[in-house]
PDB file of N, CA and C in Angstrom:
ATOM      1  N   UNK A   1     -30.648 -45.209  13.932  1.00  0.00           N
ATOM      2  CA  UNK A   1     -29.713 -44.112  13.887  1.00  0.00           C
ATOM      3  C   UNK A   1     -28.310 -44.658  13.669  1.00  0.00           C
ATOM      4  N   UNK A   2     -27.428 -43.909  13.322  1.00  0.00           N
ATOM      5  CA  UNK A   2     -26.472 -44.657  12.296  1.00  0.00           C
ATOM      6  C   UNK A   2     -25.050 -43.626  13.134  1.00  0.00           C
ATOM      7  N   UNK A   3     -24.141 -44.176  14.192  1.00  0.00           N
ATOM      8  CA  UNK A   3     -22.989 -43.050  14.854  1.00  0.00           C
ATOM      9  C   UNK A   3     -22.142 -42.464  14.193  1.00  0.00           C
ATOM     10  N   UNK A   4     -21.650 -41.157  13.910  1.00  0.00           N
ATOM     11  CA  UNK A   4     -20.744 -40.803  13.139  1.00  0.00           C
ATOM     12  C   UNK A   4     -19.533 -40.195  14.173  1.00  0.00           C
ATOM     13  N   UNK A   5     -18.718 -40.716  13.568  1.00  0.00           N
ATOM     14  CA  UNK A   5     -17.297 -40.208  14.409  1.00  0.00           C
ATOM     15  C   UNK A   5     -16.690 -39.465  13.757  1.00  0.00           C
ATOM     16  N   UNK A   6     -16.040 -38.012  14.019  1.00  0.00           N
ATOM     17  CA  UNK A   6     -15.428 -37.340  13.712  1.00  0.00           C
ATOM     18  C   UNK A   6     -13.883 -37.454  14.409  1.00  0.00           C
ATOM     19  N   UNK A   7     -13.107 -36.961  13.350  1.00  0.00           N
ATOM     20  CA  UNK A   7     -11.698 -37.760  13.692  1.00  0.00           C
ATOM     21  C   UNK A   7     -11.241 -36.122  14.250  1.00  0.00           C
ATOM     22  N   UNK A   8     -10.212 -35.388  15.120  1.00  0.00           N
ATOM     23  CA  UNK A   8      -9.828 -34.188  16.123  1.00  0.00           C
ATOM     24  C   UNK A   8      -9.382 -33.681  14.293  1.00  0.00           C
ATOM     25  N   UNK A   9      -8.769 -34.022  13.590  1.00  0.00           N
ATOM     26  CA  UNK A   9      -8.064 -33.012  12.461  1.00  0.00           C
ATOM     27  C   UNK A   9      -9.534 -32.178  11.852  1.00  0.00           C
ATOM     28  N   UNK A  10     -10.862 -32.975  11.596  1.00  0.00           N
ATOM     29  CA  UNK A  10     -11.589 -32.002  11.372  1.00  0.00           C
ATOM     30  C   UNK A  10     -12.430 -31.671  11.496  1.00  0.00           C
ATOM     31  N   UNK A  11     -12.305 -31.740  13.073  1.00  0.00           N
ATOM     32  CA  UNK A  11     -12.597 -30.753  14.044  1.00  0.00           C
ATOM     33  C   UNK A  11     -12.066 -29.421  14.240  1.00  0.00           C
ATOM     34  N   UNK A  12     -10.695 -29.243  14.197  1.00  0.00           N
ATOM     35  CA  UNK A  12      -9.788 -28.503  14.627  1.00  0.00           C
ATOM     36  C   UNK A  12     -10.003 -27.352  13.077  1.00  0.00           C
ATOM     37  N   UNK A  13      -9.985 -28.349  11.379  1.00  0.00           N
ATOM     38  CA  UNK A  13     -10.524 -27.314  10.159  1.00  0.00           C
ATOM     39  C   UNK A  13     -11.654 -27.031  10.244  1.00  0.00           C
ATOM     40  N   UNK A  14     -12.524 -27.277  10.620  1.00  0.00           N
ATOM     41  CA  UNK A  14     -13.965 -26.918  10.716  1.00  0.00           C
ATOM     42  C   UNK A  14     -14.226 -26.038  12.079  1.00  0.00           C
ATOM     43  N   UNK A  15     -13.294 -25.678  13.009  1.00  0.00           N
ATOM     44  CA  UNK A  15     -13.163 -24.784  14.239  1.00  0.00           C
ATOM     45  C   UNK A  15     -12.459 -23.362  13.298  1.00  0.00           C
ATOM     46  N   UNK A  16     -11.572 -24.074  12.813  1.00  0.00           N
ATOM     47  CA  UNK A  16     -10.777 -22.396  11.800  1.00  0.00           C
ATOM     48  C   UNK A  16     -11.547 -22.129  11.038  1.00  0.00           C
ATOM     49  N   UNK A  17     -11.954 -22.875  10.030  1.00  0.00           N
ATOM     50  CA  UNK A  17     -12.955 -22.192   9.269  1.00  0.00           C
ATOM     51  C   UNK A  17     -14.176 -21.403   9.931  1.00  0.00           C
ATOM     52  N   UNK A  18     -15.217 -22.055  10.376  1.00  0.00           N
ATOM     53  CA  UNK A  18     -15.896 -20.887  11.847  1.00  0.00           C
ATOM     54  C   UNK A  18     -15.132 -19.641  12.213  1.00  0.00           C
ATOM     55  N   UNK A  19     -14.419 -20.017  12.677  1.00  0.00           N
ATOM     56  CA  UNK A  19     -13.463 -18.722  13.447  1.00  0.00           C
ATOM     57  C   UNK A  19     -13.254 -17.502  12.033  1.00  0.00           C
ATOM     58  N   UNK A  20     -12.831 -18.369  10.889  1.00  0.00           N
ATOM     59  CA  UNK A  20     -12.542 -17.086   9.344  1.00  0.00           C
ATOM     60  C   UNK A  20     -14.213 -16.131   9.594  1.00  0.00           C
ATOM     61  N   UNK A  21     -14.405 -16.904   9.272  1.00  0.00           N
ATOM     62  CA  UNK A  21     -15.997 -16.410   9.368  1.00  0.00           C
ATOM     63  C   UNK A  21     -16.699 -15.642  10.112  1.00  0.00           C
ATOM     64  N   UNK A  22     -16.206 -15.993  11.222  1.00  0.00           N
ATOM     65  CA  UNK A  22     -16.615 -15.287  12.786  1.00  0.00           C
ATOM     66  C   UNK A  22     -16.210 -13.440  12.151  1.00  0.00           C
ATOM     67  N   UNK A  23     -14.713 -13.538  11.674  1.00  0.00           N
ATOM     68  CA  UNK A  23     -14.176 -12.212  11.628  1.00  0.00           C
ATOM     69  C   UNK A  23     -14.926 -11.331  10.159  1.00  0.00           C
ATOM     70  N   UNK A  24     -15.227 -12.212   9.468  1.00  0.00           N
ATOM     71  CA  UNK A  24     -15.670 -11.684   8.100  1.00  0.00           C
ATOM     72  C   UNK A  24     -17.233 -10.928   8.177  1.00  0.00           C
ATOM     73  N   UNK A  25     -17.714 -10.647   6.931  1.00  0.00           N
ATOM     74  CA  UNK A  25     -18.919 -10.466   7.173  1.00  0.00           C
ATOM     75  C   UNK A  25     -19.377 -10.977   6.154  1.00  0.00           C
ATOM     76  N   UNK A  26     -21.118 -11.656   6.182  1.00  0.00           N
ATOM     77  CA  UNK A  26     -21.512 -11.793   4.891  1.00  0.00           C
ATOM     78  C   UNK A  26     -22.941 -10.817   4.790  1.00  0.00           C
ATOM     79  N   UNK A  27     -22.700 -11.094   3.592  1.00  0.00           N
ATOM     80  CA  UNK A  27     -23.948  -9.971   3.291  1.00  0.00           C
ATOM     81  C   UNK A  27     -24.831 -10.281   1.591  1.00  0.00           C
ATOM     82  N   UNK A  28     -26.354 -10.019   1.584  1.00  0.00           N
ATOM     83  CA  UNK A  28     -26.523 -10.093   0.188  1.00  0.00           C
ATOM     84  C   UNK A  28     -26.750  -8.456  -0.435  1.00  0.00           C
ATOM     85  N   UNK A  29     -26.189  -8.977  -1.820  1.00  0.00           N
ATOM     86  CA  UNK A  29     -26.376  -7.698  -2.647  1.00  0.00           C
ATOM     87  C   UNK A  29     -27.210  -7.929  -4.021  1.00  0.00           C
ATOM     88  N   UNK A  30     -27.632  -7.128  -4.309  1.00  0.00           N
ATOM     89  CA  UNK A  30     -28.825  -7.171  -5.457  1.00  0.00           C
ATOM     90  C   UNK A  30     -27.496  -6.099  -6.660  1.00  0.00           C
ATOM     91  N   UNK A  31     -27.738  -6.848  -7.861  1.00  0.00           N
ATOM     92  CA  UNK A  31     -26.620  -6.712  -8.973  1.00  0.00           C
ATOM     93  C   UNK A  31     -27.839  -6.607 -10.026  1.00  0.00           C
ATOM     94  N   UNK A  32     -27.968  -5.776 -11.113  1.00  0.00           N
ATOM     95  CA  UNK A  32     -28.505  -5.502 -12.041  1.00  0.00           C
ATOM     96  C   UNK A  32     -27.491  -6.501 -13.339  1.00  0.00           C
ATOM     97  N   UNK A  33     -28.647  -7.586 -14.391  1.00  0.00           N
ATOM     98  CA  UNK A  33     -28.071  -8.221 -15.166  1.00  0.00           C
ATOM     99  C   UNK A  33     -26.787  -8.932 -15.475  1.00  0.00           C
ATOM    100  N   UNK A  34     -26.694  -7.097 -16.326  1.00  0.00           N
ATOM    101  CA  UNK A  34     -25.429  -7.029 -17.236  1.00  0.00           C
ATOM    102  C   UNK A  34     -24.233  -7.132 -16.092  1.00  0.00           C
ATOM    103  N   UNK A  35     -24.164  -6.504 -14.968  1.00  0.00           N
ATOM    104  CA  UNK A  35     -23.376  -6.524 -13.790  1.00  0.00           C
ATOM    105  C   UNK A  35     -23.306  -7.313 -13.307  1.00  0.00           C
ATOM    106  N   UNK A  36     -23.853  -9.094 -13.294  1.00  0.00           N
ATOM    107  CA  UNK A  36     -24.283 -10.438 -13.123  1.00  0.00           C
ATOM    108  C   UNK A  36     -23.542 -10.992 -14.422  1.00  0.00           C
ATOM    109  N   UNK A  37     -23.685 -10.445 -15.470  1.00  0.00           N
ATOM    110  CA  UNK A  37     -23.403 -11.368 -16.458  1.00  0.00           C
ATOM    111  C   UNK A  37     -21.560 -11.009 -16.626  1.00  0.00           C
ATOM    112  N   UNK A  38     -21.404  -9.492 -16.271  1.00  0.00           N
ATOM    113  CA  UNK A  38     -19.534  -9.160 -16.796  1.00  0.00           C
ATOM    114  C   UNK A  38     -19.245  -9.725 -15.267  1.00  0.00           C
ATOM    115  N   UNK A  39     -19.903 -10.173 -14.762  1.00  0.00           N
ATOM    116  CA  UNK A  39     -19.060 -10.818 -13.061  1.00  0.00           C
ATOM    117  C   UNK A  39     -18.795 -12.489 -13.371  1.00  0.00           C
ATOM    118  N   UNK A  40     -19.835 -12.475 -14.007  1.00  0.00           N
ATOM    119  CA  UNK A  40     -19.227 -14.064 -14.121  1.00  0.00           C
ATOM    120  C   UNK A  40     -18.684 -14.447 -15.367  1.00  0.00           C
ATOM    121  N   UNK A  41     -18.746 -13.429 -16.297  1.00  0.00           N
ATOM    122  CA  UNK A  41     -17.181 -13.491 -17.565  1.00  0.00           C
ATOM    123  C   UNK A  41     -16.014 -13.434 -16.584  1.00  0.00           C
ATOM    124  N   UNK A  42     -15.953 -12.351 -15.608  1.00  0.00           N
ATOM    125  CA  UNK A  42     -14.407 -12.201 -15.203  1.00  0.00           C
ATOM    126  C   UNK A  42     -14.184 -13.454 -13.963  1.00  0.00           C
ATOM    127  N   UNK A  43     -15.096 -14.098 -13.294  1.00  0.00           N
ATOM    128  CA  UNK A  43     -14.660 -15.019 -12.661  1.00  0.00           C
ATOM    129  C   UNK A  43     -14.629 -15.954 -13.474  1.00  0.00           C
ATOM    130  N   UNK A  44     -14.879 -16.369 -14.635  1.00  0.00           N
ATOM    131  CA  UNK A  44     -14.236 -17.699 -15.703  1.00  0.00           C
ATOM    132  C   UNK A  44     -13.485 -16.936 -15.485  1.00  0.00           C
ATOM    133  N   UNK A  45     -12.929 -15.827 -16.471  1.00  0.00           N
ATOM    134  CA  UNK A  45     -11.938 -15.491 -16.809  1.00  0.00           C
ATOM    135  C   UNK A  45     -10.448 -15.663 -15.654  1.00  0.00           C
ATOM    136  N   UNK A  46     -10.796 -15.124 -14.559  1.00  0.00           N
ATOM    137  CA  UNK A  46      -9.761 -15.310 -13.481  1.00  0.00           C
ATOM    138  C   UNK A  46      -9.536 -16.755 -12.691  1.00  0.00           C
ATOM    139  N   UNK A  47     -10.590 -17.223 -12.966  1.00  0.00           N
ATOM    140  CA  UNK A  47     -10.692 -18.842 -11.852  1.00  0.00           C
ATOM    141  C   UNK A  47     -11.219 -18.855 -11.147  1.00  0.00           C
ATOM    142  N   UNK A  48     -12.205 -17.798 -10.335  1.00  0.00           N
ATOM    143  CA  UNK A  48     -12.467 -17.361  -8.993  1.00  0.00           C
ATOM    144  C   UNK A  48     -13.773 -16.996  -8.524  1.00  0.00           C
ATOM    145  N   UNK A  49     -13.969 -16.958  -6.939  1.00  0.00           N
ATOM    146  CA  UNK A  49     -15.485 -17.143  -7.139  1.00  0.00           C
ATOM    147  C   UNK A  49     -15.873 -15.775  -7.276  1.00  0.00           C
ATOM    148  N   UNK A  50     -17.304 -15.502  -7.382  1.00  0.00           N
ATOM    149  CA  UNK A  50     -18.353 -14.343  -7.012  1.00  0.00           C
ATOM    150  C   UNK A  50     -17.498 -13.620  -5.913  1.00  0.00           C
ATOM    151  N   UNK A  51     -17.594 -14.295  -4.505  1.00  0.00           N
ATOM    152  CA  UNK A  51     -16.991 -13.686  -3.416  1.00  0.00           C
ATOM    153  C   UNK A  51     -16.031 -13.097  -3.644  1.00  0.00           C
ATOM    154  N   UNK A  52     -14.999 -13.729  -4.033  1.00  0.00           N
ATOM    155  CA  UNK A  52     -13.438 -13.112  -4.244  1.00  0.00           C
ATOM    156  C   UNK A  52     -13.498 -11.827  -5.248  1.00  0.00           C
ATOM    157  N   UNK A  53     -14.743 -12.111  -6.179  1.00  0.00           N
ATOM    158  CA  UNK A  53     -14.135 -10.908  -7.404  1.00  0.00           C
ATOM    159  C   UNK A  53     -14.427  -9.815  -6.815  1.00  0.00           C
ATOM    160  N   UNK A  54     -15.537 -10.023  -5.787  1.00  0.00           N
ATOM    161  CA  UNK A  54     -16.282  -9.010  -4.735  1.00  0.00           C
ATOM    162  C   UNK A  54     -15.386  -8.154  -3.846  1.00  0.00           C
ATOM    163  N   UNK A  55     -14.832  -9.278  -2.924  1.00  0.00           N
ATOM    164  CA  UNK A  55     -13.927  -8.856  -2.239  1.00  0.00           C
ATOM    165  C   UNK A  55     -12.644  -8.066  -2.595  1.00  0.00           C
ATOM    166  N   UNK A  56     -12.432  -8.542  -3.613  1.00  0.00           N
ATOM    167  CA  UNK A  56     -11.113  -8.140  -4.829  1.00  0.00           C
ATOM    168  C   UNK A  56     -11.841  -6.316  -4.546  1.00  0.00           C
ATOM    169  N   UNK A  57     -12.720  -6.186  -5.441  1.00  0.00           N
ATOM    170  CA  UNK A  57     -13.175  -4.952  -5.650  1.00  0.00           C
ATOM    171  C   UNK A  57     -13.819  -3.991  -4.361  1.00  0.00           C
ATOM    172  N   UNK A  58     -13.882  -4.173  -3.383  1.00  0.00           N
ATOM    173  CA  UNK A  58     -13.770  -3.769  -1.930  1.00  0.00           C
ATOM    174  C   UNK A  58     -12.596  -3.519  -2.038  1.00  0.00           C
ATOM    175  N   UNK A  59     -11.641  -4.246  -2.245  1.00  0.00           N
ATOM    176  CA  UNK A  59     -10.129  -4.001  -1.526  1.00  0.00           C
ATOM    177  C   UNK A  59      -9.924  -2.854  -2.958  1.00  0.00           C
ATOM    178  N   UNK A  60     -10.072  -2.884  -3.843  1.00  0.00           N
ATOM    179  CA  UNK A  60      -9.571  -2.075  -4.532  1.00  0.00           C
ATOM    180  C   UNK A  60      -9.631  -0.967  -4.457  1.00  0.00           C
ATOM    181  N   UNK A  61     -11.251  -0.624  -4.190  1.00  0.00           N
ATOM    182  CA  UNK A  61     -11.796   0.681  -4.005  1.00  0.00           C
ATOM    183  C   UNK A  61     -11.386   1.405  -2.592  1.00  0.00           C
ATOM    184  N   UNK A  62     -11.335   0.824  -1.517  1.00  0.00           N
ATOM    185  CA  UNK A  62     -10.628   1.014  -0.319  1.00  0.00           C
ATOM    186  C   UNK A  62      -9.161   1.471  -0.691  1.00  0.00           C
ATOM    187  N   UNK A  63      -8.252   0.971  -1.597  1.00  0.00           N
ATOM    188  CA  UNK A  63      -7.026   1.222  -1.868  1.00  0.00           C
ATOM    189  C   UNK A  63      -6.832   2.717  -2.426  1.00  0.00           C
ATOM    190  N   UNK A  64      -7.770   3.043  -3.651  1.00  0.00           N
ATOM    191  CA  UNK A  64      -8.112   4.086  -4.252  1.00  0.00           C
ATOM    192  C   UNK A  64      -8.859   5.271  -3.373  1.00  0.00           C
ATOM    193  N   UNK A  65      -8.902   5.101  -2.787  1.00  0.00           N
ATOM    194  CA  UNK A  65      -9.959   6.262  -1.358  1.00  0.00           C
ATOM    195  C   UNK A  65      -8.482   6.821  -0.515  1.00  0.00           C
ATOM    196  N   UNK A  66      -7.755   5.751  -0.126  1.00  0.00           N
ATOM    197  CA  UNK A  66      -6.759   5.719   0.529  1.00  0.00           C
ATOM    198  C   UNK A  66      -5.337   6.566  -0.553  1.00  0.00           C
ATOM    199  N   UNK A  67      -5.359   5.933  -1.821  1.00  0.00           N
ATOM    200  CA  UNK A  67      -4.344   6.999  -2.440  1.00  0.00           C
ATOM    201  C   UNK A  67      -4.985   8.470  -2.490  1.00  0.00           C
ATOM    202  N   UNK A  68      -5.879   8.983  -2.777  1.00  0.00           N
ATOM    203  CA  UNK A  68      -6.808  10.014  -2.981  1.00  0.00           C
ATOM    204  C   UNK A  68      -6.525  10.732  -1.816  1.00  0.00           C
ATOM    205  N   UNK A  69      -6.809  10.474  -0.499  1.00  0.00           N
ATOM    206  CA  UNK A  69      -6.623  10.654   0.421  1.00  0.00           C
ATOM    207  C   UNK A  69      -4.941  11.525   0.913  1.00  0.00           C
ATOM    208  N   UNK A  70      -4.264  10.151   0.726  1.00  0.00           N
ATOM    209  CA  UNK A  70      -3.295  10.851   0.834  1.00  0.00           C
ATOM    210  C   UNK A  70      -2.450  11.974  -0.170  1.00  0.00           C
ATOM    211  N   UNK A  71      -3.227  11.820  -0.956  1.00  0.00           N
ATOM    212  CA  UNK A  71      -2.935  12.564  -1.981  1.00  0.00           C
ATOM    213  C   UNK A  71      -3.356  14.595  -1.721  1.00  0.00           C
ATOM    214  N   UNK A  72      -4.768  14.256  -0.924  1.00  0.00           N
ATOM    215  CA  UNK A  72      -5.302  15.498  -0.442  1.00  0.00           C
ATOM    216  C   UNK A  72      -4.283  15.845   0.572  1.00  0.00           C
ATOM    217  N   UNK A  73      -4.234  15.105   1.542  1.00  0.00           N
ATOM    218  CA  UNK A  73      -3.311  15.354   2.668  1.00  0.00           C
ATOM    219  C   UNK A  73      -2.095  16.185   2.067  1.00  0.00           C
ATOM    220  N   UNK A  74      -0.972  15.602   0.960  1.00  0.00           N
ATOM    221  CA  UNK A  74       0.091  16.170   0.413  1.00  0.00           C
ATOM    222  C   UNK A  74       0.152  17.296   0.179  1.00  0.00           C
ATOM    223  N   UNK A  75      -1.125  17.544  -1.156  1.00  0.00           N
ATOM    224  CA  UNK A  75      -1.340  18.759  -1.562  1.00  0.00           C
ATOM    225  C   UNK A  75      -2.212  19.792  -0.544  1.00  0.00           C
ATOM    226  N   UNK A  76      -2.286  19.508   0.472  1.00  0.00           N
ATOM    227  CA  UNK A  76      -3.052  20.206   1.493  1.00  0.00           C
ATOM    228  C   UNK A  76      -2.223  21.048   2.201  1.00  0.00           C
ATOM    229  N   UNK A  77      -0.935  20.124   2.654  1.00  0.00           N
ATOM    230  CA  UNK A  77       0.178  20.541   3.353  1.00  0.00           C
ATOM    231  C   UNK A  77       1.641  20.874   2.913  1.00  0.00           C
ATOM    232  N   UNK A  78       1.417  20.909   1.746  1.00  0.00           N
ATOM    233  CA  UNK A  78       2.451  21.747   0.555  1.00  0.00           C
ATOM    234  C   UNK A  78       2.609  23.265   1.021  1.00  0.00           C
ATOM    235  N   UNK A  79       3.792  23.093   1.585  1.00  0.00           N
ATOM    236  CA  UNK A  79       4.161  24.832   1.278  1.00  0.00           C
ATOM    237  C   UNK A  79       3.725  25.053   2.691  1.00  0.00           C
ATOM    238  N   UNK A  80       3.074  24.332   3.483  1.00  0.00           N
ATOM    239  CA  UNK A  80       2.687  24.933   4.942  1.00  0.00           C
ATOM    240  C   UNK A  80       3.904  24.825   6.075  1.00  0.00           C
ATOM    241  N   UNK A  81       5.317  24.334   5.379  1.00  0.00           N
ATOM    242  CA  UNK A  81       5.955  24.498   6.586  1.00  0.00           C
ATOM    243  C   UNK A  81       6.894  25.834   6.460  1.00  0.00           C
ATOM    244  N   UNK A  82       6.686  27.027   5.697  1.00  0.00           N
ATOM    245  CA  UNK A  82       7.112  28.208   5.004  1.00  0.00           C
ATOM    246  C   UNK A  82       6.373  29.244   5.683  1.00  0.00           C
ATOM    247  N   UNK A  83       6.550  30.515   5.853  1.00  0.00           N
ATOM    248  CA  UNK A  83       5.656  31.527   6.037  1.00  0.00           C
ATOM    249  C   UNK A  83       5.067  32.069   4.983  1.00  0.00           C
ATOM    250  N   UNK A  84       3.719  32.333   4.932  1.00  0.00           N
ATOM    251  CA  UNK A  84       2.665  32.674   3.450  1.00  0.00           C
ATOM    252  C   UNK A  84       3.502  33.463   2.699  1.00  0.00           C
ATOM    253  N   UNK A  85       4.397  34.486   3.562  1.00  0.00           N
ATOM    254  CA  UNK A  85       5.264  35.063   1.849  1.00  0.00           C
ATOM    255  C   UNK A  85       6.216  34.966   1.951  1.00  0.00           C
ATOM    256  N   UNK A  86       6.505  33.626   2.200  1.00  0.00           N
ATOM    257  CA  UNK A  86       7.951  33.124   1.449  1.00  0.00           C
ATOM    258  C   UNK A  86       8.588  33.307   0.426  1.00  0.00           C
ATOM    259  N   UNK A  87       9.559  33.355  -0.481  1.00  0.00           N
ATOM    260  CA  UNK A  87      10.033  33.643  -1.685  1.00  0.00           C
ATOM    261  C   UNK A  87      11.286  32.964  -2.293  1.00  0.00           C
ATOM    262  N   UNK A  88      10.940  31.541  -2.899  1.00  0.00           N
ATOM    263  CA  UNK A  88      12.217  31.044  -2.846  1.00  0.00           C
ATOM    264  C   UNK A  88      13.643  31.749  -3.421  1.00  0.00           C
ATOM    265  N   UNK A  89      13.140  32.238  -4.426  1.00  0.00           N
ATOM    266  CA  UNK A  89      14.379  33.113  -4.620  1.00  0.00           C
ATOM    267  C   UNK A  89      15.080  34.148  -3.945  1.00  0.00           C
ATOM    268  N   UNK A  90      14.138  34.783  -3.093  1.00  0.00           N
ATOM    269  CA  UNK A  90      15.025  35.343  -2.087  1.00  0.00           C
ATOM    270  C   UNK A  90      15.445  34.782  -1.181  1.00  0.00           C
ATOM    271  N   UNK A  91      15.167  33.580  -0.395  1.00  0.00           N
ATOM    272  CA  UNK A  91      15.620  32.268  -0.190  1.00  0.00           C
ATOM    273  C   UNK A  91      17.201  32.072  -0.558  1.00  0.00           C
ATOM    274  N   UNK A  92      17.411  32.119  -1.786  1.00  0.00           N
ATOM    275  CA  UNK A  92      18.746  31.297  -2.326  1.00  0.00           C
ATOM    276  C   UNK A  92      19.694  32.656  -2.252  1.00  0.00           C
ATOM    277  N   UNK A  93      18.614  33.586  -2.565  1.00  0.00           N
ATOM    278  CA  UNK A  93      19.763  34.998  -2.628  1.00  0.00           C
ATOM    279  C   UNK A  93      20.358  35.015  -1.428  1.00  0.00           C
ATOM    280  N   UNK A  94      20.060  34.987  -0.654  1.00  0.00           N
ATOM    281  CA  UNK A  94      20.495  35.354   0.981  1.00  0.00           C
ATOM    282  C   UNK A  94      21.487  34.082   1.383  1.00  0.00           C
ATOM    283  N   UNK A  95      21.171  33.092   0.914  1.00  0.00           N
ATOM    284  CA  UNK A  95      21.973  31.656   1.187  1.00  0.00           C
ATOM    285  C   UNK A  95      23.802  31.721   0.382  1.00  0.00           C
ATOM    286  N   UNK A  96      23.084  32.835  -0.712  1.00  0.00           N
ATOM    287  CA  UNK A  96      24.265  32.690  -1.624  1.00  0.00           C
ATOM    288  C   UNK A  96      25.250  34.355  -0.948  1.00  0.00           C
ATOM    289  N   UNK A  97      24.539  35.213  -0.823  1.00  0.00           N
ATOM    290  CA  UNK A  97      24.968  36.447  -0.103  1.00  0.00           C
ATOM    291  C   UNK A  97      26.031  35.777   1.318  1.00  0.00           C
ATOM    292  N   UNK A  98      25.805  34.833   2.091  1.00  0.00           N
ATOM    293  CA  UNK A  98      26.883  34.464   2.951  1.00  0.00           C
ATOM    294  C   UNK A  98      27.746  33.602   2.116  1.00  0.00           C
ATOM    295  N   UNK A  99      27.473  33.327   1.540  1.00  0.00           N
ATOM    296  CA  UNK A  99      29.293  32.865   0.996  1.00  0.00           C
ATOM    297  C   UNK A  99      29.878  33.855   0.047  1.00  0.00           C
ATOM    298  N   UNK A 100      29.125  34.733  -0.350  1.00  0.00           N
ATOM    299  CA  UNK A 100      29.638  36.350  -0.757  1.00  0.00           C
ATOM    300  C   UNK A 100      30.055  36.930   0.584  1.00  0.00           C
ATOM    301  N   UNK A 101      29.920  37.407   1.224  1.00  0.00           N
ATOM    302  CA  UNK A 101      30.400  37.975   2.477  1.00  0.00           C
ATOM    303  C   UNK A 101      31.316  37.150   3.247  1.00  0.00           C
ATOM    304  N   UNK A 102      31.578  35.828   3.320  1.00  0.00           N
ATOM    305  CA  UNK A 102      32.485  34.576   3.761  1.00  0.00           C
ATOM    306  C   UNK A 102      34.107  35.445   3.007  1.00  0.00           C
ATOM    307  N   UNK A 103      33.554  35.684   1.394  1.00  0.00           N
ATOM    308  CA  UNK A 103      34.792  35.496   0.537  1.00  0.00           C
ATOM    309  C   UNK A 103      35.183  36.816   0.650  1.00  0.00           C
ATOM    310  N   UNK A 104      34.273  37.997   1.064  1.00  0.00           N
ATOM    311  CA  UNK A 104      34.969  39.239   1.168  1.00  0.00           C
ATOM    312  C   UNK A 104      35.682  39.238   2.752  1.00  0.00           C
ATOM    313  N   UNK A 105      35.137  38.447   3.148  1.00  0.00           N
ATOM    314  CA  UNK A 105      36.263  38.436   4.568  1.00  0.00           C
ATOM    315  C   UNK A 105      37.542  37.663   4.647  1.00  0.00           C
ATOM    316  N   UNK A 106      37.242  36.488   3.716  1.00  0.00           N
ATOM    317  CA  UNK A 106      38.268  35.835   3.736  1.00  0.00           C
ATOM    318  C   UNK A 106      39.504  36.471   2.360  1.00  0.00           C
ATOM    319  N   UNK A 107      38.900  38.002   1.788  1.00  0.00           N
ATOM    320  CA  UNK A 107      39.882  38.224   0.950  1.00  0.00           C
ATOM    321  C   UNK A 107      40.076  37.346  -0.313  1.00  0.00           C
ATOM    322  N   UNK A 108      38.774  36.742  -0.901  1.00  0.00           N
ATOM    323  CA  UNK A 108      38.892  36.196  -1.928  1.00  0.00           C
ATOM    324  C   UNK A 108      37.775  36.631  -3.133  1.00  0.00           C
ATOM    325  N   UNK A 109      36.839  37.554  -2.950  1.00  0.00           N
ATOM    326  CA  UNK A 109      35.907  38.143  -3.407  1.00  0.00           C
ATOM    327  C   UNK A 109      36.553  38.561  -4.582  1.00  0.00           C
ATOM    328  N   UNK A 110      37.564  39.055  -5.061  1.00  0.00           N
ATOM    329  CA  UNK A 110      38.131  38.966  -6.568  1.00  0.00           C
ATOM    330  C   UNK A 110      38.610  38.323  -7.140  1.00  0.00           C
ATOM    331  N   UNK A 111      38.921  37.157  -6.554  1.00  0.00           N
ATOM    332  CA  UNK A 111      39.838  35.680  -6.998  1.00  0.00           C
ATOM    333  C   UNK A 111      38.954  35.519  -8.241  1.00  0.00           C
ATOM    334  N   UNK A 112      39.492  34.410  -9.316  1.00  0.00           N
ATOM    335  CA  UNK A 112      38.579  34.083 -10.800  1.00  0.00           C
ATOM    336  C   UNK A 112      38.902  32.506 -10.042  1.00  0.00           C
ATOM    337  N   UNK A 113      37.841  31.669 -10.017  1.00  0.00           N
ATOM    338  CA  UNK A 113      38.192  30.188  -9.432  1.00  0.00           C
ATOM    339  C   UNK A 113      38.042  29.466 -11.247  1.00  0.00           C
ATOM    340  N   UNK A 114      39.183  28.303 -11.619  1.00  0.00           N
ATOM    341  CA  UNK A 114      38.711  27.452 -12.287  1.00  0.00           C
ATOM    342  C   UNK A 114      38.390  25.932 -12.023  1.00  0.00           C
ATOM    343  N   UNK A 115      37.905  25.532 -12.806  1.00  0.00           N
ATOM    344  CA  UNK A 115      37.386  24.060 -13.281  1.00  0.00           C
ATOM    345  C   UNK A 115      38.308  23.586 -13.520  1.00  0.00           C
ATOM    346  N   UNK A 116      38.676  22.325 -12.774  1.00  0.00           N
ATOM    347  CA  UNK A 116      39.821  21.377 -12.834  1.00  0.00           C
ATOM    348  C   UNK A 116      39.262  20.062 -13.971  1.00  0.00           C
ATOM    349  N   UNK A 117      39.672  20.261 -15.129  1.00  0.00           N
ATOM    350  CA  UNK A 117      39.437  19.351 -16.103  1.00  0.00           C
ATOM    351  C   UNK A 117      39.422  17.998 -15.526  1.00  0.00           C
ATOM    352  N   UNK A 118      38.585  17.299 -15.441  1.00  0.00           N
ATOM    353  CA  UNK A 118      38.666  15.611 -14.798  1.00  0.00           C
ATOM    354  C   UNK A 118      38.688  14.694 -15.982  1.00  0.00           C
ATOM    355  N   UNK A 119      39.975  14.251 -16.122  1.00  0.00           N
ATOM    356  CA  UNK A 119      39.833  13.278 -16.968  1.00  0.00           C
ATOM    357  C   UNK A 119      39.096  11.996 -17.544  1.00  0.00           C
TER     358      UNK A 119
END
């Protein structure tokens, strides 16, 4: 039998690496061909392994669920902080009616205001 000594540095990479792992998951998947063959065009193509293009595309699709998502949420809650018959234009009418009534009190309701040319 022949002693092998391991030196603490890799120990300590071979403890982290374990530990990556610990948190990850692995798993096998069954890939039809052509879906075998454009996976490993795009990992030449990118540099990268199987795993990563994998993982890549997990994260992507997770990303896309997540815009979608919030996307429902937006259009879900559009217009819900209004009462159902709201009316923006009567809205602005009424907004604009107090500074009509401001100017008939303040005696300016016939004034003509101009535009100060800005040079």
């Amino acid at each position: 039998m022949i002693p092998v000594t391991v030196s603490p540095e890799r120990i300590e990479s071979a403890d982290a690496a374990s530990s990556w792992y610990d948190d990850g998951m692995r798993t096998i998947i069954e890939l039809r061909a052509d879906q075998v063959a454009e996976l490993e065009q795009l990992c030449q193509h990118e540099n990268i392994s199987r795993a990563e293009a994998i993982r890549r595309a997990v994260d992507t699709m997770i990303q896309a669920r997540e815009i979608a998502q919030r996307k429902a949420w937006r259009e879900e809650g559009f217009g819900s902080w209004g009462p159902p018959d709201f009316d923006a234009r009567e809205f602005i009418d009424e907004l604009r009616s107090e500074w009509d009534d401001r100017e008939r009190r303040l005696g300016l309701d016939g004034l003509q205001f101009t535009r100060l040319a800005v040079p």
